[in-house]
C-alpha atoms as a PDB file:
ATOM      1  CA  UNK A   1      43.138  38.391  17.569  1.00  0.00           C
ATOM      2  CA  UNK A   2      39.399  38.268  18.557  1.00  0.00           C
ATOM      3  CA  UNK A   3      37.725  36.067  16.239  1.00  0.00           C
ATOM      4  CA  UNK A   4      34.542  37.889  14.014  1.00  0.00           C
ATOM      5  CA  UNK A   5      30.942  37.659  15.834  1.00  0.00           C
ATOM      6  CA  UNK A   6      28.656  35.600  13.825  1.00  0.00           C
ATOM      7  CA  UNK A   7      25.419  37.112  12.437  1.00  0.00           C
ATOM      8  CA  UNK A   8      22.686  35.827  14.406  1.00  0.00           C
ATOM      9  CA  UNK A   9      20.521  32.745  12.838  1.00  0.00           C
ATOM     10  CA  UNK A  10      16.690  33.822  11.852  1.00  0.00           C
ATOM     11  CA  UNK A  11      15.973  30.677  13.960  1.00  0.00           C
ATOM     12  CA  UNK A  12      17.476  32.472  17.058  1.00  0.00           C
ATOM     13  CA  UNK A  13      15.745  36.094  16.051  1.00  0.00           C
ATOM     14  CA  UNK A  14      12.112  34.804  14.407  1.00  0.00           C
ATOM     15  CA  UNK A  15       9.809  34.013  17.210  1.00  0.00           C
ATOM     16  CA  UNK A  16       8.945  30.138  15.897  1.00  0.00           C
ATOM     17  CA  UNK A  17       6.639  27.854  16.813  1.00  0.00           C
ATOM     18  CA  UNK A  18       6.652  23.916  15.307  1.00  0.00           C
ATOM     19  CA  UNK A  19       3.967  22.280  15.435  1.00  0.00           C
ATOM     20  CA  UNK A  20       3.795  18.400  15.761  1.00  0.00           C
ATOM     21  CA  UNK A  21       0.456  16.379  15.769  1.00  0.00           C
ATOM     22  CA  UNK A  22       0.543  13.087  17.634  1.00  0.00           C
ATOM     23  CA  UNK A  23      -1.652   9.620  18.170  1.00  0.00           C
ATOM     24  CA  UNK A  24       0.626   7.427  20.040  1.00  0.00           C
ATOM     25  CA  UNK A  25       4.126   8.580  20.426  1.00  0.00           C
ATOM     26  CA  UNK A  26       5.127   8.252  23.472  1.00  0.00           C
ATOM     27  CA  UNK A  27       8.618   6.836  22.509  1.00  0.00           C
ATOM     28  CA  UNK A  28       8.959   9.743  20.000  1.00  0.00           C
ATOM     29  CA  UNK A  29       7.915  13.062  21.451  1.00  0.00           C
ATOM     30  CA  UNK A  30      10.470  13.887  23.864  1.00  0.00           C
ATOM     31  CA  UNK A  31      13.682  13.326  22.020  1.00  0.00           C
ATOM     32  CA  UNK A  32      11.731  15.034  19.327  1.00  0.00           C
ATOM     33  CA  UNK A  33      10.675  18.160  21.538  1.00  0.00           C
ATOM     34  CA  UNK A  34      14.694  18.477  22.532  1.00  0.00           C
ATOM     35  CA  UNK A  35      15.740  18.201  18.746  1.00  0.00           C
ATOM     36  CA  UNK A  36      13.535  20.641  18.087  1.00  0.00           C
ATOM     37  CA  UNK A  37      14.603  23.413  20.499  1.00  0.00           C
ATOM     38  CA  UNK A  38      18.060  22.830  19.711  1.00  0.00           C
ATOM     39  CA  UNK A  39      17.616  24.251  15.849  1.00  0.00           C
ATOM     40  CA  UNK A  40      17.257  27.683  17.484  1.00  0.00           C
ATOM     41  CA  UNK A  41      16.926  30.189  20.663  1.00  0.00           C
ATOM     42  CA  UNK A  42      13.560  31.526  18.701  1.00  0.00           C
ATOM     43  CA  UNK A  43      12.419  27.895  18.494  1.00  0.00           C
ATOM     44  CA  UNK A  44       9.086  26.810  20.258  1.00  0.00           C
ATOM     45  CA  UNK A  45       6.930  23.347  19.909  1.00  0.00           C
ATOM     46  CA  UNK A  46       3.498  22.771  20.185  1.00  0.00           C
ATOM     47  CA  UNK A  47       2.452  19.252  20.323  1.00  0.00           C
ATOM     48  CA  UNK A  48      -1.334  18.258  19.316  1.00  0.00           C
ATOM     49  CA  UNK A  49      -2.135  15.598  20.705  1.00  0.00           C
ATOM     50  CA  UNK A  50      -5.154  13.728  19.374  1.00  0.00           C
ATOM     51  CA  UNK A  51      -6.006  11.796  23.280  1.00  0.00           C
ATOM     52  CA  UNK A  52      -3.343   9.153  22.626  1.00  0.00           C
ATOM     53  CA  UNK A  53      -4.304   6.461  25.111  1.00  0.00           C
ATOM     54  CA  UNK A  54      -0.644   5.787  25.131  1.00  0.00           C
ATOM     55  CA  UNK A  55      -0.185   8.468  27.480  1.00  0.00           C
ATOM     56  CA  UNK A  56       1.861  10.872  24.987  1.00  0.00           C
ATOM     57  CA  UNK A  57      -0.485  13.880  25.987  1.00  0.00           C
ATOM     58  CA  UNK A  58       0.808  13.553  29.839  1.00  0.00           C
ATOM     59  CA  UNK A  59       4.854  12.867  28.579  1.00  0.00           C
ATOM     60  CA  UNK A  60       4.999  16.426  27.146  1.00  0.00           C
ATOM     61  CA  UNK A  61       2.925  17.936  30.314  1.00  0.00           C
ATOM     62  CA  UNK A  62       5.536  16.826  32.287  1.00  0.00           C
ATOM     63  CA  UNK A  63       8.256  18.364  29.698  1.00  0.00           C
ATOM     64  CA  UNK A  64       6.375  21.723  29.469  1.00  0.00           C
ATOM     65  CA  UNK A  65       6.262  21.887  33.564  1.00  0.00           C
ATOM     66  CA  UNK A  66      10.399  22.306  33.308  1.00  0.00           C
ATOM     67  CA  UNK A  67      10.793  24.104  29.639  1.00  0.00           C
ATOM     68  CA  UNK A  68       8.391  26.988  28.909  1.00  0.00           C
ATOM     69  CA  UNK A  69       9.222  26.463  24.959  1.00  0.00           C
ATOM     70  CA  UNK A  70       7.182  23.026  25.271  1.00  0.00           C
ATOM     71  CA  UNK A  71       3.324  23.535  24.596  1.00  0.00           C
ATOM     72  CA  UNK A  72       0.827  20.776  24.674  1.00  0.00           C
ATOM     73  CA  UNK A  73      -2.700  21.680  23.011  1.00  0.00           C
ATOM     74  CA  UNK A  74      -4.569  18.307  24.096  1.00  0.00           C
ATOM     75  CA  UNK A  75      -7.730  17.580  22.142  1.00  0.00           C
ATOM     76  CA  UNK A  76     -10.523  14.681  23.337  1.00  0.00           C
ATOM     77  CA  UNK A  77     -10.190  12.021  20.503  1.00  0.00           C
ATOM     78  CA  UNK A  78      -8.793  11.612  17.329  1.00  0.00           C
ATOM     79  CA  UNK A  79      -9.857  14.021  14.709  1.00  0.00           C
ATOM     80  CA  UNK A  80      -7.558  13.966  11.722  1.00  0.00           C
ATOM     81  CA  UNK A  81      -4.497  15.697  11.015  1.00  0.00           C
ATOM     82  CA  UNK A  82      -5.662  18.226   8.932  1.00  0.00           C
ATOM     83  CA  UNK A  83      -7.646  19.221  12.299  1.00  0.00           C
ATOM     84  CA  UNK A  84      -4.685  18.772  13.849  1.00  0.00           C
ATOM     85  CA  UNK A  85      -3.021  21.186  11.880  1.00  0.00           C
ATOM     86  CA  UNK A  86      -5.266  24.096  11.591  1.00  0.00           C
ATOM     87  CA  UNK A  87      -5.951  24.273  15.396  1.00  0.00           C
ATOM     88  CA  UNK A  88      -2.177  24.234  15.549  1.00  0.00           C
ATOM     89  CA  UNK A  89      -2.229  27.256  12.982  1.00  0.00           C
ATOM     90  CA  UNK A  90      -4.744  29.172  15.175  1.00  0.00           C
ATOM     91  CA  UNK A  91      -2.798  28.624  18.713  1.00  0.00           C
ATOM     92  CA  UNK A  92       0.587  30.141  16.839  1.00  0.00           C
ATOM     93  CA  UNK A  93      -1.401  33.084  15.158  1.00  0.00           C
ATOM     94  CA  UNK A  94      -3.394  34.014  18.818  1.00  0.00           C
ATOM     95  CA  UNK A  95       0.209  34.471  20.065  1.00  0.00           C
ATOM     96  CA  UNK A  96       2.367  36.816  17.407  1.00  0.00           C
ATOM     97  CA  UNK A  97       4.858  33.840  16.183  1.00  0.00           C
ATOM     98  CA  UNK A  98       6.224  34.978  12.805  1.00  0.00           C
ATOM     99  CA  UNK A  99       7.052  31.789  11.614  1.00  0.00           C
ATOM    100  CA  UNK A 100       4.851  28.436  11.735  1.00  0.00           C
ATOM    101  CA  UNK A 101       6.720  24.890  10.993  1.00  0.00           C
ATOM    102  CA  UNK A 102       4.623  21.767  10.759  1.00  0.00           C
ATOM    103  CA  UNK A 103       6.340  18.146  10.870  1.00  0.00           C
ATOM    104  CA  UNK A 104       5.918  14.756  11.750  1.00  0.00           C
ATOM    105  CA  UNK A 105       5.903  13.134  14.777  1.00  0.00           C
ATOM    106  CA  UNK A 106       7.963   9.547  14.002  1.00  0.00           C
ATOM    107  CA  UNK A 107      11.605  11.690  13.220  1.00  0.00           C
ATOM    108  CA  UNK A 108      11.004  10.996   9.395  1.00  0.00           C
ATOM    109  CA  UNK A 109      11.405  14.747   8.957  1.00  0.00           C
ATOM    110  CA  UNK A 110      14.964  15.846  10.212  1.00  0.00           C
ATOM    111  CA  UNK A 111      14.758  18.190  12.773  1.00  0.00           C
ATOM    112  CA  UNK A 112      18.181  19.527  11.669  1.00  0.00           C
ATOM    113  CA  UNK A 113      16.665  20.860   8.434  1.00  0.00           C
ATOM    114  CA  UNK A 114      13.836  22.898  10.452  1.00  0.00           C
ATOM    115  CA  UNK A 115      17.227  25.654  10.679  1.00  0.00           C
ATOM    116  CA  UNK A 116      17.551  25.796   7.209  1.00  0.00           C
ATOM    117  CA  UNK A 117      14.065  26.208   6.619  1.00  0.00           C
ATOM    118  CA  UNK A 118      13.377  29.198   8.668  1.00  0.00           C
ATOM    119  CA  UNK A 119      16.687  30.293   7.415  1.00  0.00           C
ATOM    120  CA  UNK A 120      14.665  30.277   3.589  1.00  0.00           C
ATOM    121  CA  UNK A 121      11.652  31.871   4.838  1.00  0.00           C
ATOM    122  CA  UNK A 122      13.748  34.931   5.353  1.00  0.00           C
ATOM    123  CA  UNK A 123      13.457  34.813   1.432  1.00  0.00           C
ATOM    124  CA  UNK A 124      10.340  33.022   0.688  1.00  0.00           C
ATOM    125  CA  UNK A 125       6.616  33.114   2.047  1.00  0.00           C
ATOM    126  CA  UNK A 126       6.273  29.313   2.400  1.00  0.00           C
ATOM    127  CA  UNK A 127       9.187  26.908   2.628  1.00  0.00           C
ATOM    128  CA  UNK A 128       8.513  23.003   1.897  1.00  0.00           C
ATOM    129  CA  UNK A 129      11.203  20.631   2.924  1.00  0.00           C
ATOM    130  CA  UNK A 130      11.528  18.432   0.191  1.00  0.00           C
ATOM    131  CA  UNK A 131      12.273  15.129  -0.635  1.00  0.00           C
ATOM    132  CA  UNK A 132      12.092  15.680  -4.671  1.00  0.00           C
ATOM    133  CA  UNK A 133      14.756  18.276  -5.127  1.00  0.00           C
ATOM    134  CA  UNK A 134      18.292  18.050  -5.942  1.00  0.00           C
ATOM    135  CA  UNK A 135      19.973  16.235  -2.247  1.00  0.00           C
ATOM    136  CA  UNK A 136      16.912  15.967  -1.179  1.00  0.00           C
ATOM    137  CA  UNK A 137      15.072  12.028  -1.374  1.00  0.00           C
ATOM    138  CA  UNK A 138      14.032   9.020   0.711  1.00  0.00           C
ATOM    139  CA  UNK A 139      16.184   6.367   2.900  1.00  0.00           C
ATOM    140  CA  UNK A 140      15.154   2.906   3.777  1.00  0.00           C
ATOM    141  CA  UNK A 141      12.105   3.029   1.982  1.00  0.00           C
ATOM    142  CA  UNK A 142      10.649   0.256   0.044  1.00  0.00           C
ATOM    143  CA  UNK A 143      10.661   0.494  -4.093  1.00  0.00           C
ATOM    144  CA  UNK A 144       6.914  -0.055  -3.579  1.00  0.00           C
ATOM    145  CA  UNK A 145       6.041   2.509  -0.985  1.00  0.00           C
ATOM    146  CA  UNK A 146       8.931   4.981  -2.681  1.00  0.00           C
ATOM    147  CA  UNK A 147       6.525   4.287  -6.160  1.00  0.00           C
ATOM    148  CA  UNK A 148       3.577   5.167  -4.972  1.00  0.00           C
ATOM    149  CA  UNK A 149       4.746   8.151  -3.040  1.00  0.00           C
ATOM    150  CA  UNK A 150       6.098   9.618  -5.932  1.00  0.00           C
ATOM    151  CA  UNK A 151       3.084   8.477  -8.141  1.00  0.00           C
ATOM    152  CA  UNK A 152       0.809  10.321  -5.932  1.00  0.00           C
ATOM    153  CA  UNK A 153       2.779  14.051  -5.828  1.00  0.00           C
ATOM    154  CA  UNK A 154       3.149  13.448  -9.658  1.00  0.00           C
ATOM    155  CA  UNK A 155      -0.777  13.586 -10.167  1.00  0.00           C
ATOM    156  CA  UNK A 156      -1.219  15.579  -7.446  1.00  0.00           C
ATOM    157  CA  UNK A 157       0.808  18.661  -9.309  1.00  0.00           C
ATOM    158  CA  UNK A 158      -0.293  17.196 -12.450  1.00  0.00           C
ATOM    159  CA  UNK A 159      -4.479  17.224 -11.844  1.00  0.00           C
ATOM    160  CA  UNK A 160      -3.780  20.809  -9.570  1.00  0.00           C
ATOM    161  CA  UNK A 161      -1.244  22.422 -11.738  1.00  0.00           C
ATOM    162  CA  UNK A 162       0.870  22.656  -8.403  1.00  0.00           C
ATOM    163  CA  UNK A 163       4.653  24.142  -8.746  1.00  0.00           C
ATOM    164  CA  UNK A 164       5.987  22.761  -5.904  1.00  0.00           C
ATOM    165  CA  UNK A 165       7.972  19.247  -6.741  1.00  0.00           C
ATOM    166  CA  UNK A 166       7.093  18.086  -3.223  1.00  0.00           C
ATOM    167  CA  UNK A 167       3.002  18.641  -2.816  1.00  0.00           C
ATOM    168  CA  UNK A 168       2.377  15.966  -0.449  1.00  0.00           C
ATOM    169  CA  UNK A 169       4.933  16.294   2.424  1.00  0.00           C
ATOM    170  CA  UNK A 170       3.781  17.701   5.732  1.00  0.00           C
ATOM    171  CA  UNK A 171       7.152  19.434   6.554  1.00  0.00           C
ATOM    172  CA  UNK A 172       6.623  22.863   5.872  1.00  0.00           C
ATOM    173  CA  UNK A 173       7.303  26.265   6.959  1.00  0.00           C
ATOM    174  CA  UNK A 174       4.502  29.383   6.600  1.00  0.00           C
ATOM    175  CA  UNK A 175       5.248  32.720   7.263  1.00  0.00           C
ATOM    176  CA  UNK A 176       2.507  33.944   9.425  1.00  0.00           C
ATOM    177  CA  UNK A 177       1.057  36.703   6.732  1.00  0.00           C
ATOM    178  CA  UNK A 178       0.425  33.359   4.795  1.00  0.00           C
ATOM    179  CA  UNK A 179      -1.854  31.405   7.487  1.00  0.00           C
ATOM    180  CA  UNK A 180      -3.435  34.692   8.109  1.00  0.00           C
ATOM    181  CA  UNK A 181      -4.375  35.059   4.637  1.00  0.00           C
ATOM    182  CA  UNK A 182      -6.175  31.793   4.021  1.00  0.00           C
ATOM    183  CA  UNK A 183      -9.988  30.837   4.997  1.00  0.00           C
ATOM    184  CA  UNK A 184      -8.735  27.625   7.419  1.00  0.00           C
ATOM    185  CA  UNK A 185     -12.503  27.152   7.571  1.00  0.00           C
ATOM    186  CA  UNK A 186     -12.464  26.593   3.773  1.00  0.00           C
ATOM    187  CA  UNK A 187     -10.259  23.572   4.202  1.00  0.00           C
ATOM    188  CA  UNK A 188     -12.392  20.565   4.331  1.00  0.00           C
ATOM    189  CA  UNK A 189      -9.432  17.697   4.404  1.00  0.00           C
ATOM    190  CA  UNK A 190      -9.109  15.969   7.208  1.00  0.00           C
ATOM    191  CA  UNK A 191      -6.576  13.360   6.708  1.00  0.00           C
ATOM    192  CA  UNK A 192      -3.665  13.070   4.814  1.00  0.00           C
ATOM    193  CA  UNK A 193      -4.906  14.687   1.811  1.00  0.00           C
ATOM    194  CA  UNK A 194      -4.498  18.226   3.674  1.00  0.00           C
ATOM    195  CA  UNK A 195      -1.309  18.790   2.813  1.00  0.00           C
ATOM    196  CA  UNK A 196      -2.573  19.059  -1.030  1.00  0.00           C
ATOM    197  CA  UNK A 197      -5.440  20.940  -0.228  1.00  0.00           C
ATOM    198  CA  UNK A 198      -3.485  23.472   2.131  1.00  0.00           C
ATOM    199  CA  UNK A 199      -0.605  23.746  -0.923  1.00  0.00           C
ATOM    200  CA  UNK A 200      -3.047  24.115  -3.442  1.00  0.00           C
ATOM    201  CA  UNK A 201      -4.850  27.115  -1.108  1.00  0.00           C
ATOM    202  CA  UNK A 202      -1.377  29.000  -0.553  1.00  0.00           C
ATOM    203  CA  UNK A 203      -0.598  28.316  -4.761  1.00  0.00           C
ATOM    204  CA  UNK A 204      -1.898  31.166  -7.254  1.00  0.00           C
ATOM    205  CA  UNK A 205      -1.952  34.019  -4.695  1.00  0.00           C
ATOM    206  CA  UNK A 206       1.162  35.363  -5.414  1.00  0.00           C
ATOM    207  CA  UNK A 207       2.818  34.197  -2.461  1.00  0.00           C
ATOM    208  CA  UNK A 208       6.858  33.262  -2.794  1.00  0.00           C
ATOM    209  CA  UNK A 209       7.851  29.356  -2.411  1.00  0.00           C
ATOM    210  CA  UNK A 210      11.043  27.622  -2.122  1.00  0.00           C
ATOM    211  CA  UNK A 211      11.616  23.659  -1.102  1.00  0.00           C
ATOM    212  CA  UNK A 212      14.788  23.045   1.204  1.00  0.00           C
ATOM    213  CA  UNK A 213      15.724  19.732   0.223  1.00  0.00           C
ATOM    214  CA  UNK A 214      15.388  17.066   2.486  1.00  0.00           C
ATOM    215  CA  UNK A 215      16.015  12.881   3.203  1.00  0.00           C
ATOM    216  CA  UNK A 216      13.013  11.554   4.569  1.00  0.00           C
ATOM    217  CA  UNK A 217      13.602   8.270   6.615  1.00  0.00           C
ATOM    218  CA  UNK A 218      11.322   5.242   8.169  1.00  0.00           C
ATOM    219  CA  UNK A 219       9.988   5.745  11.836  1.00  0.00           C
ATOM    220  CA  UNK A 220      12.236   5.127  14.252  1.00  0.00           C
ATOM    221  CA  UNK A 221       9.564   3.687  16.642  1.00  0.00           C
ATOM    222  CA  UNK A 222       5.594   3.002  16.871  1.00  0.00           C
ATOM    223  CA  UNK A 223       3.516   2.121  13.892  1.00  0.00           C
ATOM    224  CA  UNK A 224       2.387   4.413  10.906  1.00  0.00           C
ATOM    225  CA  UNK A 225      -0.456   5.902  10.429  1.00  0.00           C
ATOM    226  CA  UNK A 226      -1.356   5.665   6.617  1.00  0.00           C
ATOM    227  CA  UNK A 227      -3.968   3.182   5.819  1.00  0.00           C
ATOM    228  CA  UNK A 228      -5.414   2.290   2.309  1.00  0.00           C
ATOM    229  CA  UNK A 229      -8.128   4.599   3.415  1.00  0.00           C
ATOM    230  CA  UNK A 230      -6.046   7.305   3.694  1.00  0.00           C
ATOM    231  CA  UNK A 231      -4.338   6.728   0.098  1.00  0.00           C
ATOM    232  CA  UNK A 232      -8.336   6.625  -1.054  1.00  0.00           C
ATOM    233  CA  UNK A 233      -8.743  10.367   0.776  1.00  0.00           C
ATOM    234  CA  UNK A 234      -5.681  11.568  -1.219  1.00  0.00           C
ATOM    235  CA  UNK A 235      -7.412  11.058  -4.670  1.00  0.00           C
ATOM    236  CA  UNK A 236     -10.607  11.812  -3.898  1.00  0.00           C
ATOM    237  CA  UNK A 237      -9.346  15.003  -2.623  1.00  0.00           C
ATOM    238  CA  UNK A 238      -7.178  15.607  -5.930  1.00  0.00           C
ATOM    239  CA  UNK A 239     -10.493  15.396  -8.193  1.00  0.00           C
ATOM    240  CA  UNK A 240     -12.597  17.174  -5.646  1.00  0.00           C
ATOM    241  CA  UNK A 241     -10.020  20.554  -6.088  1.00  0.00           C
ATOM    242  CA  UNK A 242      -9.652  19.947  -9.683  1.00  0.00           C
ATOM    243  CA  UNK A 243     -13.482  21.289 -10.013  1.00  0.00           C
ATOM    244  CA  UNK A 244     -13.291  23.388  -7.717  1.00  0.00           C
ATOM    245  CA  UNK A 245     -13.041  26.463  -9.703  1.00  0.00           C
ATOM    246  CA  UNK A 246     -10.627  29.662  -8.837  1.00  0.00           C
ATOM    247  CA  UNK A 247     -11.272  28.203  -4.910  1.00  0.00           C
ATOM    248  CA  UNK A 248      -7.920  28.981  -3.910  1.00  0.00           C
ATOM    249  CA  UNK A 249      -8.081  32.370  -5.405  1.00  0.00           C
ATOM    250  CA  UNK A 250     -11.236  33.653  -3.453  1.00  0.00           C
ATOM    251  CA  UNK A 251     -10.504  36.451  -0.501  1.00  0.00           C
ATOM    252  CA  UNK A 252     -10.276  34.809   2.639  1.00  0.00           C
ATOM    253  CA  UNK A 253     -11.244  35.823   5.746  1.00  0.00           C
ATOM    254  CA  UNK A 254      -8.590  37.292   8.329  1.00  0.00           C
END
């Protein structure tokens, strides 16, 4: 008896690009690229790499020259995530991919769960993989750094009346209608902080979102990124939307 075909995966039909910014990580990036493609024949990767003097921007060259789902947009210096993110944006919507995931570089986002997400987005306009729903949470993290983290999506969906119970993760999933319908020019984060800002564009328009719970670990390898600077940029960014009034709910430009 022939076993029953499986339905195919959206992550095998939905053409799907992931887009990772990196500053240094060299050690990272190519396991990363392979975990990535694995999730799904419709996968893709796009890696934005900020000049990393480390040499990160030549490691995925050299992986793009024998796999044509490895893209490397290479920029001249470091210019912020945010940046980093919204010229990732524009190179997936200049080439027809349906579905856009953005994620960390350091493996603190499970590639694994990129499946799942996509799966959602079947369902849902935006899909956030979060660490605040039920099996979802954070391993080998300090108390400290787990406090503060939590402290700062608390006010975040507090101050910005934000739905979500994750706001400030950068592992997300858009459908493409979504980043077309938002004014990335409007977007004046540049750091950290644009994750907020980008939620708080995509809240009050109607649009459908669903978190995919996830367990968000310590870097493997390299250093992190966040600086007390960068925690400053968070809340200055929180007060700066609060009076901003109906922002979010101007038409944007396609």
């Amino acid at each position: 008896m022939t076993a029953k075909a499986r339905a195919p995966s959206a992550a095998d039909t939905l053409k799907t690009l992931v887009v990772v910014p990196t500053y240094n990580e060299r050690e990272n990036v190519e396991p990363l690229c392979r975990a990535i493609l694995g999730q799904g024949r419709g996968v893709e990767v796009l890696v934005v790499d900020d000049g990393s003097p480390d040499g990160t921007g030549r490691v995925v060259e050299r992986l793009g020259e024998a796999e044509p789902r490895i893209h490397l947009l290479q920029r001249g210096g470091k210019l912020g995530l945010g940046t980093a993110h919204i010229a990732g944006y524009r190179w997936a919507l200049a080439r027809d991919y349906g579905r856009v995931v953005t994620m960390d570089a350091d493996f603190s986002h499970p590639p694994d769960r990129i499946r799942p997400m996509i799966e959602a987005s079947v369902e849902s306009d935006v899909v956030i993989g979060s660490r605040y729903v039920e099996g979802g949470g954070h391993k080998d993290w300090p108390a400290r750094r787990v406090f503060l983290s939590s402290l700062s999506n608390l006010v975040a969906r507090a101050a910005l009346r934000l739905e979500p119970a994750d706001c400030t993760g950068a592992f997300r999933c858009f459908r493409r209608e979504v980043l077309k319908g938002i004014a990335l020019d409007n977007i004046v984060s540049r750091g950290y902080s644009f994750q907020e800002e980008m939620l708080w564009h995509c809240s009050g328009r109607g649009w459908r979102i669903a978190e995919v719970p996830i367990l968000f670990v310590d870097r493997r390898r390299g250093s992190s990124k966040i600086s007390f600077g960068e925690i400053w940029g968070g809340i200055s960014t929180v007060f700066r939307l609060m009076f901003t009034p109906a922002g979010r709910k101007k038409p944007a430009t396609v």
